[in-house]
Protein backbone atom coordinates (compact mmCIF):
# COMPACT_ATOMS: atom_id res chain seq x y z
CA UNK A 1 -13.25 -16.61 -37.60
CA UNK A 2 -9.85 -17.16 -36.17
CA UNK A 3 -8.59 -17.49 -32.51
CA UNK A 4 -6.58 -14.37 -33.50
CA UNK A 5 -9.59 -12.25 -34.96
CA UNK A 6 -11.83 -13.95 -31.93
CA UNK A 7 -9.51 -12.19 -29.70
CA UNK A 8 -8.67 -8.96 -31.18
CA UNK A 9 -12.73 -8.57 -31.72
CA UNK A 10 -12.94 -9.29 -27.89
CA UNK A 11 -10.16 -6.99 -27.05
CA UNK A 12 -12.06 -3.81 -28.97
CA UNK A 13 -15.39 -4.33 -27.56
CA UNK A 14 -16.56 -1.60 -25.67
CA UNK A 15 -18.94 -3.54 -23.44
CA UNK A 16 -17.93 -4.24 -19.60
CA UNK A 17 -15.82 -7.29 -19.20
CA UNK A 18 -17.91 -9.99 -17.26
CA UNK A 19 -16.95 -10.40 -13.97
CA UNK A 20 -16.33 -14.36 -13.60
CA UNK A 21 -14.66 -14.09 -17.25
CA UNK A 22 -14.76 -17.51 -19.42
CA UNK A 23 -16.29 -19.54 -16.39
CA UNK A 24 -19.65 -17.37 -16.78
CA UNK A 25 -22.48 -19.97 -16.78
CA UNK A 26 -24.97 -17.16 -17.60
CA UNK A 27 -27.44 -17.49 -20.73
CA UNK A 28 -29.46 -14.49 -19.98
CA UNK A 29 -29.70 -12.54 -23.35
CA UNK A 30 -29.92 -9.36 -21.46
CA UNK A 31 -26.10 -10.47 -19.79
CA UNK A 32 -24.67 -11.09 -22.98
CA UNK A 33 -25.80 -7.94 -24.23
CA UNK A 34 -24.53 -5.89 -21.48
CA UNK A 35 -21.21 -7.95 -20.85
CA UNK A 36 -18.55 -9.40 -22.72
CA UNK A 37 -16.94 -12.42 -22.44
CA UNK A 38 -13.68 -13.73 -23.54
CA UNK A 39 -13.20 -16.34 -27.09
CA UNK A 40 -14.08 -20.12 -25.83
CA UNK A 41 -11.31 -21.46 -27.50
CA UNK A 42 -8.16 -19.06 -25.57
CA UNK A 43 -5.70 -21.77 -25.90
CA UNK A 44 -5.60 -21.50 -29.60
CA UNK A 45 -4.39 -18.03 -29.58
CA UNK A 46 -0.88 -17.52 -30.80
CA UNK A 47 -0.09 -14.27 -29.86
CA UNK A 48 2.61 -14.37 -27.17
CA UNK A 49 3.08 -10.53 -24.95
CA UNK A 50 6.74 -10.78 -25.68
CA UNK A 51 5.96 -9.28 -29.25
CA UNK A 52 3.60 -6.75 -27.79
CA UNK A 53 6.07 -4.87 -25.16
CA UNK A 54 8.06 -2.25 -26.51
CA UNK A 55 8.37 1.61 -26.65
CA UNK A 56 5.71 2.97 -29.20
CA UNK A 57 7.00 6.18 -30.47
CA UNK A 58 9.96 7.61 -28.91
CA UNK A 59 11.91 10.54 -30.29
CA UNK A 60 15.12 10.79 -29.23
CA UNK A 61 17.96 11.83 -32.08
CA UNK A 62 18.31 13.53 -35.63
CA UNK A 63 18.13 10.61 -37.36
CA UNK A 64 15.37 8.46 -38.37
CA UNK A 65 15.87 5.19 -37.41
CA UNK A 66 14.31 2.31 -35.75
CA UNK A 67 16.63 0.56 -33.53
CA UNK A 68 15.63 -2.03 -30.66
CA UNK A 69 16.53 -1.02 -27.25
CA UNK A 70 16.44 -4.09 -25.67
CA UNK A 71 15.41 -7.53 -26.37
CA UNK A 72 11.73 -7.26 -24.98
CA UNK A 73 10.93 -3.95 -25.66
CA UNK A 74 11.61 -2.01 -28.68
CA UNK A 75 11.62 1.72 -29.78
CA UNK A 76 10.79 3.52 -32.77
CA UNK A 77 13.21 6.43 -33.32
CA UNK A 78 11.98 9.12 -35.03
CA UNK A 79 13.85 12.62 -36.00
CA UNK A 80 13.31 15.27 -33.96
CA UNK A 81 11.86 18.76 -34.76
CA UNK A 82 9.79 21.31 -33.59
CA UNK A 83 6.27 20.51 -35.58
CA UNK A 84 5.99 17.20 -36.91
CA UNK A 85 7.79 14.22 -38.45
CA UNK A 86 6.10 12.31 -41.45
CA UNK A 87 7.29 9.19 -42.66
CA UNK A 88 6.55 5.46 -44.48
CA UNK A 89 5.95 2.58 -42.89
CA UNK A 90 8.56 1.80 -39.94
CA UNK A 91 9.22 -1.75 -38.72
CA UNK A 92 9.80 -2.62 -34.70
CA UNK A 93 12.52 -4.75 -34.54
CA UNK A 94 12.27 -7.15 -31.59
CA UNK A 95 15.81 -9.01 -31.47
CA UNK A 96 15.24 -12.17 -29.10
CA UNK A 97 12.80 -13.99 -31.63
CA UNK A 98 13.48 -12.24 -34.88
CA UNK A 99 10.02 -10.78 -34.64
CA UNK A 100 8.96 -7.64 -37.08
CA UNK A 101 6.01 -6.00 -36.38
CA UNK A 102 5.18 -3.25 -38.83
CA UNK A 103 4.04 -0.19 -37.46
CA UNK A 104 2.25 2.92 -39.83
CA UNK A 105 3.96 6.07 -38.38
CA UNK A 106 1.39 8.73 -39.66
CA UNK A 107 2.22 11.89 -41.97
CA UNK A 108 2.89 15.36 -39.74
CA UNK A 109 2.38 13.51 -36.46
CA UNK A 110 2.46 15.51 -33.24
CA UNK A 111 3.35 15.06 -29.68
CA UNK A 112 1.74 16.15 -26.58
CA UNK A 113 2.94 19.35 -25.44
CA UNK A 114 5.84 19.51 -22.43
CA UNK A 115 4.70 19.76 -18.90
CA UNK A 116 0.84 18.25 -19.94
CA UNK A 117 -2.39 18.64 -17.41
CA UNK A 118 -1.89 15.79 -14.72
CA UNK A 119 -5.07 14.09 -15.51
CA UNK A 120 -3.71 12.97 -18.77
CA UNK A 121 -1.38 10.37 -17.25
CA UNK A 122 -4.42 8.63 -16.00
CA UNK A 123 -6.24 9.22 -19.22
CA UNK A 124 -3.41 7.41 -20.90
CA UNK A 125 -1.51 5.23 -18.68
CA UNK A 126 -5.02 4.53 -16.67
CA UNK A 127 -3.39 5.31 -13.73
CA UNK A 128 -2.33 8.28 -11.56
CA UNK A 129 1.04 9.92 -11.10
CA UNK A 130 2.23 10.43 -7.01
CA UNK A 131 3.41 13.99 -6.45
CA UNK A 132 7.42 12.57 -6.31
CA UNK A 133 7.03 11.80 -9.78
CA UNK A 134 7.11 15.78 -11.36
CA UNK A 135 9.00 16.67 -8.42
CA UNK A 136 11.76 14.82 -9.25
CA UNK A 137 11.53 16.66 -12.41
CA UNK A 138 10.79 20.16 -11.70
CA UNK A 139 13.49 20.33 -9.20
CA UNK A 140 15.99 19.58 -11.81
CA UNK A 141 14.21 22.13 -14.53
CA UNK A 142 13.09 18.66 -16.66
CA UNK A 143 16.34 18.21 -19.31
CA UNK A 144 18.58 19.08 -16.66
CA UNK A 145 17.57 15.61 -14.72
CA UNK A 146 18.05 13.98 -18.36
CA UNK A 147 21.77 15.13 -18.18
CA UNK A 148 22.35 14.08 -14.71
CA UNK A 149 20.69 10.54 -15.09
CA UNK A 150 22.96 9.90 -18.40
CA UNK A 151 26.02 10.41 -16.69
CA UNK A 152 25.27 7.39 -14.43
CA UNK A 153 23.85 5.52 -17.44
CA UNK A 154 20.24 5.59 -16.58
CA UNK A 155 17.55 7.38 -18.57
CA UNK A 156 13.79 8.75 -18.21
CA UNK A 157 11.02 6.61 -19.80
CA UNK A 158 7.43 5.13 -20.00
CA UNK A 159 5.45 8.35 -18.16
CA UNK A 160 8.66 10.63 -18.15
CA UNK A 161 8.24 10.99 -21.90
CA UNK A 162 5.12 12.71 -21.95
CA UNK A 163 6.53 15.22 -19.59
CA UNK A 164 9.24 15.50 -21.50
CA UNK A 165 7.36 15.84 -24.74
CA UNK A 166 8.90 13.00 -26.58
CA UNK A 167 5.27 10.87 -26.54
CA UNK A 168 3.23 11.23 -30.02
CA UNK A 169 -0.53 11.29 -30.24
CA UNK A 170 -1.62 8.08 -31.46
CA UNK A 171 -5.26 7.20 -32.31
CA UNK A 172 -4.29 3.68 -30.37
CA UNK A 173 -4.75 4.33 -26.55
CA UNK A 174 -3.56 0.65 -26.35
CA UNK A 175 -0.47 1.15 -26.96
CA UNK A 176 0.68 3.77 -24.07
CA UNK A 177 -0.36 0.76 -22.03
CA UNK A 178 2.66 -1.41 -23.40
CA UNK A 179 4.65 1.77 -23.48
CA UNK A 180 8.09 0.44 -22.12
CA UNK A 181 6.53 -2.09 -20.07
CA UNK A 182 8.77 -4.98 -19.75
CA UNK A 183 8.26 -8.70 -19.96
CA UNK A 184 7.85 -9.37 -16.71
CA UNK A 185 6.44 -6.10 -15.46
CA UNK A 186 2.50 -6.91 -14.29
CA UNK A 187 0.02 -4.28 -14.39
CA UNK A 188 1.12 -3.05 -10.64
CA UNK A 189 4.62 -2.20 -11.71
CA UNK A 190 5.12 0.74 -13.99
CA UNK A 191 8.67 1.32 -14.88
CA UNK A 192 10.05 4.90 -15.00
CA UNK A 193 13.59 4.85 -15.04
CA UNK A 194 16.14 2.41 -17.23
CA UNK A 195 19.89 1.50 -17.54
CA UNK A 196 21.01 2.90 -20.89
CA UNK A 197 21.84 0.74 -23.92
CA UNK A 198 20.71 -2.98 -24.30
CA UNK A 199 19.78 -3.63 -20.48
CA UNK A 200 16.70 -4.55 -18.96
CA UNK A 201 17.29 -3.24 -15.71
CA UNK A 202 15.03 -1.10 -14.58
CA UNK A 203 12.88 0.96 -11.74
CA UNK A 204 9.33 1.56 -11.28
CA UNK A 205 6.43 2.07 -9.25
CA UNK A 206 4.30 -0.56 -7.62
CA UNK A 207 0.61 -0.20 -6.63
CA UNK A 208 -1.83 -2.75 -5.30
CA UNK A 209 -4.95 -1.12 -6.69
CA UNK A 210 -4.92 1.30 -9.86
CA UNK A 211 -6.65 3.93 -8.47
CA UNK A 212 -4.62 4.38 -4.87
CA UNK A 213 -0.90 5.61 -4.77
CA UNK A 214 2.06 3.42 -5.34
CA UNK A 215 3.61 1.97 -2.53
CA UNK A 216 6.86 1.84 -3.16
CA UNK A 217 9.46 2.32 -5.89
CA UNK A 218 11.34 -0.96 -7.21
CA UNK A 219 13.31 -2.79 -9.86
CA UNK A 220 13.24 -5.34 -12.22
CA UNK A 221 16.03 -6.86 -14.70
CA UNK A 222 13.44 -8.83 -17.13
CA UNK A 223 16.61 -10.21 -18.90
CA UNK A 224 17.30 -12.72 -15.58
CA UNK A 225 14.32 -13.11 -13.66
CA UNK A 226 10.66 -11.75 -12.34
CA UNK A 227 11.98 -10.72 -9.41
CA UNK A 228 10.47 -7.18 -8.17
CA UNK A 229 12.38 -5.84 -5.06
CA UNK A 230 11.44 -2.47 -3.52
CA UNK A 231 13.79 0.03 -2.86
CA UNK A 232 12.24 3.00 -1.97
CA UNK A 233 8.73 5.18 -1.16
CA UNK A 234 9.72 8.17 -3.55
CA UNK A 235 11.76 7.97 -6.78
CA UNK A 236 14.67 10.18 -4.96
CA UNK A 237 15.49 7.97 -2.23
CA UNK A 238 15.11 5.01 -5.44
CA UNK A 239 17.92 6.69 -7.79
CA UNK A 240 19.74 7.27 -4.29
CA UNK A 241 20.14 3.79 -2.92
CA UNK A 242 20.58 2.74 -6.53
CA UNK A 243 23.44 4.39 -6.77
CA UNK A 244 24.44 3.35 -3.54
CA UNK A 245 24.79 0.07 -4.66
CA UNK A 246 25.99 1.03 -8.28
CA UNK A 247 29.13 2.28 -7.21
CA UNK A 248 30.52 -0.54 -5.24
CA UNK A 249 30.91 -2.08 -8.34
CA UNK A 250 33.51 -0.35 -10.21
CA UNK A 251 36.06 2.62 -9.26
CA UNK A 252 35.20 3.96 -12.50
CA UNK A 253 32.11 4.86 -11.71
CA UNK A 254 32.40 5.24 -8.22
CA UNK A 255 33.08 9.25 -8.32
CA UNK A 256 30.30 10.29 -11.27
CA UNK A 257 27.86 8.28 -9.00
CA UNK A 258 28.42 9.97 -5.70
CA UNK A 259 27.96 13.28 -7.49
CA UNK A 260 24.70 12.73 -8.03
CA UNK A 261 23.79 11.12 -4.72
CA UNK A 262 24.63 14.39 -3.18
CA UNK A 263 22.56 16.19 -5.38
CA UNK A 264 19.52 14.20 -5.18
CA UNK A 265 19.97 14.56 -1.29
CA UNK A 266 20.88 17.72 -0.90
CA UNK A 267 17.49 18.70 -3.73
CA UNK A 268 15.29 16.26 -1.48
CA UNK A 269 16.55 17.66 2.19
CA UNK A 270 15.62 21.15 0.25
CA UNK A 271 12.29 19.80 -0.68
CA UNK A 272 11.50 18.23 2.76
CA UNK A 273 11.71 14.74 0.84
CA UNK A 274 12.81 11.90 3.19
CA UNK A 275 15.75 9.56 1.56
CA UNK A 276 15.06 6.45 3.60
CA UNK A 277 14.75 2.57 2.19
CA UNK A 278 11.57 1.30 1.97
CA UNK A 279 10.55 -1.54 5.10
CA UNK A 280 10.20 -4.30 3.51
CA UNK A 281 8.91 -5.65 6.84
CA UNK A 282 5.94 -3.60 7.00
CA UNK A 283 4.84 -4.78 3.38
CA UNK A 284 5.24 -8.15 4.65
CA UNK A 285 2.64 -7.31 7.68
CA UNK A 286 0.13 -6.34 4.81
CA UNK A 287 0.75 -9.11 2.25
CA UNK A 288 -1.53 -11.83 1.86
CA UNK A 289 1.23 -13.80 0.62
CA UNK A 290 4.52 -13.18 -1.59
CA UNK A 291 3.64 -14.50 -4.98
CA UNK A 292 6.82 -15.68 -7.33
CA UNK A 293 7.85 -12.15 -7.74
CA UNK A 294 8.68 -11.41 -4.35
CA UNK A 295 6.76 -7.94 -4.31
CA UNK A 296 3.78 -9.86 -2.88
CA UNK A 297 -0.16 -8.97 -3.83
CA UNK A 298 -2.66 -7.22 -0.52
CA UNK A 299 -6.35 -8.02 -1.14
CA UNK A 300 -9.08 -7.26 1.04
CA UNK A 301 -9.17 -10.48 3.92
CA UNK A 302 -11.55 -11.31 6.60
CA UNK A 303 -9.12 -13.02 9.23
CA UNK A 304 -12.80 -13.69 11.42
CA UNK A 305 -14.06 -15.33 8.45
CA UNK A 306 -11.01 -16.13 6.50
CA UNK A 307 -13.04 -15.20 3.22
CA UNK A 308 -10.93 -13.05 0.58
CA UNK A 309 -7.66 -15.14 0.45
CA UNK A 310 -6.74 -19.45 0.75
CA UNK A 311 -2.97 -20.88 -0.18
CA UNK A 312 -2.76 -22.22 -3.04
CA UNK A 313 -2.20 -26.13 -3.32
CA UNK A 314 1.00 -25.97 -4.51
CA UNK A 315 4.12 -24.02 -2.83
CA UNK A 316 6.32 -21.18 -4.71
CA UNK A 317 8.59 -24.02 -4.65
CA UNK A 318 6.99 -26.61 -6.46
CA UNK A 319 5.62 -24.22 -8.75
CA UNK A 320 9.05 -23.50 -10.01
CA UNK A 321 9.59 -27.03 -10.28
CA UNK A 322 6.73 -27.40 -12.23
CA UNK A 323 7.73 -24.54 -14.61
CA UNK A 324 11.63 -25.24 -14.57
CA UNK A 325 9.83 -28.75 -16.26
CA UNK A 326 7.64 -27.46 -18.41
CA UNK A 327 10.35 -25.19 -19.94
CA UNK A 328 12.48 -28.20 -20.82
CA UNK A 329 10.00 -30.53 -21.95
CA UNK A 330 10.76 -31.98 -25.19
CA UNK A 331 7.82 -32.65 -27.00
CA UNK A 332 4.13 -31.99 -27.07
CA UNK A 333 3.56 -35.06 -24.71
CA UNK A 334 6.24 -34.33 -22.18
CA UNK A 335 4.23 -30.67 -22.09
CA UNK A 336 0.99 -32.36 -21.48
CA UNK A 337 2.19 -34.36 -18.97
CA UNK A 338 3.43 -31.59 -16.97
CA UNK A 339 0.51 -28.99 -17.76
CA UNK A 340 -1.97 -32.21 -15.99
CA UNK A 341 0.08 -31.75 -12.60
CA UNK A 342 -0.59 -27.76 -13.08
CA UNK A 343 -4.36 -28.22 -14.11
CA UNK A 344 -5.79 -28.71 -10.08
CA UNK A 345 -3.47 -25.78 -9.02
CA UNK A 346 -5.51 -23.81 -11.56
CA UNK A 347 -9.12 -25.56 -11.00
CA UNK A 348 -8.56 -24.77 -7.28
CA UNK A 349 -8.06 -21.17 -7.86
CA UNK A 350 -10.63 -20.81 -9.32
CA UNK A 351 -12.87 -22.99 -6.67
CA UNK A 352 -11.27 -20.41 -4.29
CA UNK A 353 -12.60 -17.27 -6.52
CA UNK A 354 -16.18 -18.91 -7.20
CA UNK A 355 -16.22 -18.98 -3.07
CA UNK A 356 -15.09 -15.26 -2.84
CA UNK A 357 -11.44 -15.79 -2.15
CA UNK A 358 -10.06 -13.55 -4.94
CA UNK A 359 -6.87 -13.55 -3.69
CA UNK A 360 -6.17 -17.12 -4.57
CA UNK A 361 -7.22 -16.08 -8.52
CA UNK A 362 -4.80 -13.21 -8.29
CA UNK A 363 -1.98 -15.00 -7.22
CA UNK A 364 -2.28 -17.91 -9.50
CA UNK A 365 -2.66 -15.66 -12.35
CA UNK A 366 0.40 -13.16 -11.20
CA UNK A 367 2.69 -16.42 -10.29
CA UNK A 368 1.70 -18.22 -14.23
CA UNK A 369 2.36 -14.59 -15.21
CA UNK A 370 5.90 -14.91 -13.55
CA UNK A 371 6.31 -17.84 -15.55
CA UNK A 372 6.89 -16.09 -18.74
CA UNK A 373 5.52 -19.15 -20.50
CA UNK A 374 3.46 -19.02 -23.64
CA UNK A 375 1.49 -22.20 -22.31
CA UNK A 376 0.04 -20.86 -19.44
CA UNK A 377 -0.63 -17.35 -21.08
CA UNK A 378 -4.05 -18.27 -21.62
CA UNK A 379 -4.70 -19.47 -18.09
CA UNK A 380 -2.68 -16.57 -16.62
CA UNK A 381 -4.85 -14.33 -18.42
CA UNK A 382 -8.28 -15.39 -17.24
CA UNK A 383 -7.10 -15.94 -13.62
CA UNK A 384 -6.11 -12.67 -13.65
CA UNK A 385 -9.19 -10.47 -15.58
CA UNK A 386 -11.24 -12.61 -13.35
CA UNK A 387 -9.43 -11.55 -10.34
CA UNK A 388 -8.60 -7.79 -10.96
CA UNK A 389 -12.66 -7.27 -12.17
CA UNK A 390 -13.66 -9.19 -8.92
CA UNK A 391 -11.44 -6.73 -6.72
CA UNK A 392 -12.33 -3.55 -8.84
CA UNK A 393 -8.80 -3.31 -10.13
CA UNK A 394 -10.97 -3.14 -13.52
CA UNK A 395 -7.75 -0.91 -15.21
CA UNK A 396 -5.30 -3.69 -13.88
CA UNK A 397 -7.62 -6.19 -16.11
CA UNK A 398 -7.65 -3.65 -19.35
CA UNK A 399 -3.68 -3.37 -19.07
CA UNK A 400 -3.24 -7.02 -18.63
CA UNK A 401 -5.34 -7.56 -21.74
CA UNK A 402 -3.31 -5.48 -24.33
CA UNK A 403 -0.25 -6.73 -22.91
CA UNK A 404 -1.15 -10.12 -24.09
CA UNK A 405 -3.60 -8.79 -26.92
């Protein structure tokens, strides 16, 4: 059997992952039955998660066409009517590696009905949405917040289309998972809102822990960097200081932008929703440590003890180093040479995990995540299942998984 198949076969078992992942020394047939454990040989695999993020089924126009929307995630345009849409086979176009992967879009498909039961957003997305989330589109009677976001150049997505009734039913649950998640988006950031057109800009929600509230709103432009920086508590104040910021930067759309700002104020004042910028002090006081995407990761931690969290031996500095090398290495050996210098940063986080610091696995997985290197996939992959199953972030660890798979 193939890496490929090994993995795919380990992706769409339904037993419970094992806890301490590929490092599981257990022989216990009774284990093995119960658990399941990921292929031996994970550095073999090919797949890379830039080919798995994009927009599954979106259905936005009259005509049928499949367009890419932006260089890591794609969308599959499909006409719009009433009852269904049936079609041939469709291809996902995915621009920045000439990558097609060909998608079966079935006969008389059908979408989930506008406005669905709440639960379903968990039962999809595997996570809960906070209460700002359908205010910010009831107040605006749901299209009419499509209109006003377009004429600023931004547009609903990921979770927005199944209120909006533009998300199809799909026998794949996997693939609402990747469902315009970006390239550098990790499972605790869940983008909602876009720029228009080719960019990867974007806004989203950030949790610590799949089954608690997010904690703040923030944005992402996967096109330059990892960087996650919070804006916000609630997705009005988000647009708000968005726009803030949006029109400093041309006169042309200084006036379009300020229109909306009042609205979204004057809707939110209405609603008794505060528009205030999120502290970024007081997530500092409750980070463990930043991580290379800024946002920062909050475990549980014993400061008596010191047990849940150690530093990693290498700083966010020399990490970058380390990757900025890695990136331009030549050849094979050059690679190898560099991935030796990462290897104790790795075998240390997991020392640190085995000895119930799980915060060291999480941010040595989320910082090789931040990478965005196909080398270190593998080892992001099972620092972080290991660390998400350890903290019981267990949906973290099954949205991590397809975004790789």
């Amino acid at each position: 059997m193939s890496s490929d198949d090994e993995w795919q076969t380990y992706v769409k078992d339904s037993r419970t992952i094992c806890k301490y992942g590929a490092k599981c020394y257990q022989k216990n047939v009774e284990h093995h039955k119960t658990y399941k454990h990921p292929p031996k040989n994970m550095k073999a695999i090919k797949n890379t998660r830039d080919k798995r993020k994009f927009s599954p089924f979106t259905r936005k126009n009259k005509e049928k066409t499949v367009n890419n929307q932006t260089p890591n995630t794609s969308t599959v345009q499909i006409q719009d009517t009433d009852e269904n849409i049936s079609g041939p086979i469709e291809t996902l176009s995915h621009n920045s590696n000439d990558v097609n992967i060909k998608m079966k879009i079935p006969d008389n498909i059908k979408y989930y009905s506008i406005n669905p039961n709440h639960e379903l957003f968990k039962e999809l997305f595997l996570v809960h949405m906070p209460n700002d989330f359908y205010k910010f589109y009831e107040c605006f009677d749901g299209y009419e917040i499509v209109r006003l976001l377009s004429t600023v150049n931004l547009e609903l997505i990921g979770p927005y289309d199944l209120l909006l009734g533009k998300l199809p039913i799909v026998d794949d649950k996997e693939l609402y998972l990747v469902h315009w998640r970006f390239y550098f988006d990790p499972p605790e950031f869940q983008a909602v809102i876009k720029k228009k057109g080719n960019s990867q800009f974007h806004i989203g929600y950030y949790r610590d822990n799949p089954d608690d509230k997010p904690q703040f709103l923030a944005s992402n432009d996967s096109e330059k960097d990892c960087r996650i920086t919070p804006i916000a508590s609630n997705i009005f104040a988000a647009v708000y200081f968005y726009l803030e910021n949006e029109k400093k930067t041309s006169p042309f759309v200084a006036m379009a932008c300020q229109k909306v700002m009042d609205k979204l104020k004057k809707t939110a004042l209405e609603n008794n929703i505060c528009i205030e910028k999120y502290s970024v002090q007081d997530r500092q006081a409750h980070c463990i440590t930043k991580t290379l995407h800024g946002a920062g990761i909050v475990v549980p931690y014993n400061k008596k003890t010191q047990l849940g969290y150690r530093h990693l031996t290498e700083s966010d500095a020399n990490l970058k180093k380390i990757f900025i090398k890695l990136e331009n290495a030549a050849n094979q050996i050059e690679k190898n040479k560099v991935l030796s210098e990462l290897q104790p940063v790795i075998t240390y986080a997991n020392i640190a995990v085995d000895e119930c610091d799980f915060g060291t696995g999480l941010e040595a997985g989320i910082d090789l995540f931040c990478s965005g290197l196909k080398e270190l996939e593998p080892s992001a992959l099972s620092c972080l299942i290991s660390a998400y199953n350890l903290l019981n972030r267990g949906d973290f660890s099954n949205i991590i998984m397809v975004c790789f798979y």
